[in-house]
Protein backbone atom coordinates (compact mmCIF):
# COMPACT_ATOMS: atom_id res chain seq x y z
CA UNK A 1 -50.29 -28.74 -20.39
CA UNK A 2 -53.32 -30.88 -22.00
CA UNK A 3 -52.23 -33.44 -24.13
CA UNK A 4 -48.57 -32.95 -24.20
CA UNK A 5 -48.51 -29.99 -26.18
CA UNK A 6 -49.73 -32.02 -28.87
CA UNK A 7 -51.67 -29.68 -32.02
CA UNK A 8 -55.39 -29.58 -33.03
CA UNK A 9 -57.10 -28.68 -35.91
CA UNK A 10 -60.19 -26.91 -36.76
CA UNK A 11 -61.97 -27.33 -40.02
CA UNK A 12 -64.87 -24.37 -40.58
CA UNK A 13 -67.84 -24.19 -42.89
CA UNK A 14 -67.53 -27.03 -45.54
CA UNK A 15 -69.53 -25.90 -48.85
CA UNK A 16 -70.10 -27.81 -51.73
CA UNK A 17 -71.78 -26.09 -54.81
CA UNK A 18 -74.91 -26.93 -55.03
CA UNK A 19 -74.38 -28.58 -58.59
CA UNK A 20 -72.12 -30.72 -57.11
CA UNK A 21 -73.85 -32.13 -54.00
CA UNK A 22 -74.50 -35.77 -52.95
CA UNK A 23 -71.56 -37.14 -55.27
CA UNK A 24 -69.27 -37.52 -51.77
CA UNK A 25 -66.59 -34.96 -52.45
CA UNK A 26 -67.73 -32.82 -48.89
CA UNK A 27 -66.99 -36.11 -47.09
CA UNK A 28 -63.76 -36.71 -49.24
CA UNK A 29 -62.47 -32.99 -48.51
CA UNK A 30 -63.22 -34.02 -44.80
CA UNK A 31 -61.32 -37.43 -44.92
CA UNK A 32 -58.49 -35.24 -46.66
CA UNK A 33 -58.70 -33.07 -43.58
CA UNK A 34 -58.67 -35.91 -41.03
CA UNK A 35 -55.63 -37.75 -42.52
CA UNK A 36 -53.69 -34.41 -42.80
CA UNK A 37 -54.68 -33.66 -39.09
CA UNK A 38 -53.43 -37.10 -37.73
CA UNK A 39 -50.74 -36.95 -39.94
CA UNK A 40 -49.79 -33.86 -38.17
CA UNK A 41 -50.03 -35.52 -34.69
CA UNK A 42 -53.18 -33.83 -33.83
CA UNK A 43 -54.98 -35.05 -31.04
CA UNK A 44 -58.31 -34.11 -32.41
CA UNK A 45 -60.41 -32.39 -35.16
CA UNK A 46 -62.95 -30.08 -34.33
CA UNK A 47 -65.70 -28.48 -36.65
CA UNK A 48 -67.27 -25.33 -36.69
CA UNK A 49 -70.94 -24.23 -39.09
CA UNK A 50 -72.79 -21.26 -38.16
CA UNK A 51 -75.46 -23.57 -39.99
CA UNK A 52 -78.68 -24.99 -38.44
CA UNK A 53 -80.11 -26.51 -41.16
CA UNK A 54 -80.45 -30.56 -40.39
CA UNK A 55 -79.37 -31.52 -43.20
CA UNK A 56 -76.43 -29.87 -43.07
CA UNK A 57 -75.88 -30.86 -39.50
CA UNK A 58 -76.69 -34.66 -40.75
CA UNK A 59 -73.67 -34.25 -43.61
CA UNK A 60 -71.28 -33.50 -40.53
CA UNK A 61 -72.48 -36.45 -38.29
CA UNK A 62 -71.98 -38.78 -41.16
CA UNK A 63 -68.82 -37.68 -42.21
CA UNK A 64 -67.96 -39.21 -38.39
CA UNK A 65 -68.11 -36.05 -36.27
CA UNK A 66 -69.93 -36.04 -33.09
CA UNK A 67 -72.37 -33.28 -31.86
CA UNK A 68 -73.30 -31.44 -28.58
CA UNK A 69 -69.67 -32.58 -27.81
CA UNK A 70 -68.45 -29.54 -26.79
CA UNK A 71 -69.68 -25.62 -26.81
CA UNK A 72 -68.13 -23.02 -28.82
CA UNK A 73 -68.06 -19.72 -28.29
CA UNK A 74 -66.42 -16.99 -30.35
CA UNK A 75 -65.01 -13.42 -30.36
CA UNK A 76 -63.42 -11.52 -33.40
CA UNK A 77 -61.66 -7.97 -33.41
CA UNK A 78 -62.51 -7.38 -37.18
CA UNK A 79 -61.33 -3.98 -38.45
CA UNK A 80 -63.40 -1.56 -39.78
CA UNK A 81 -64.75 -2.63 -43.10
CA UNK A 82 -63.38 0.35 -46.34
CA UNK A 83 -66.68 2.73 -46.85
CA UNK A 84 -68.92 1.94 -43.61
């Protein structure tokens, strides 16, 4: 088994309120996330945005995470959404 068994985490689309940007509390809600993950004994975080925007792309890379690391693919089985 990879990595002894050991747990990962995943962390999925960060927002901020727009009022609220640039004032370091996406990047403080990630550290949060990191130190709970290693606290855990997770051998790594990974990160999921459906975004493309650079910017938002840039906020991730700064916060320490790497790009083009890895590629992600993704299934769901949602159930039927009430009224369609």
């Amino acid at each position: 088994m990879l990595r002894g068994l050991r747990p990962y985490a995943l962390v999925e689309n960060v927002v901020t309120h727009a009022g609220w940007r640039r004032r370091g509390l996406g990047h403080a809600v990630l550290h949060a996330a990191l130190a709970a993950a290693r606290a855990e004994g997770c051998y790594k975080v990974m990160l999921a945005t459906g975004s493309k925007e650079p910017g938002t792309l840039r906020f991730y890379e700064t916060a320490g995470f790497a790009a083009g690391t890895k590629t992600f693919f993704e299934w769901r089985d949602l159930p039927p959404r009430h009224g369609a």
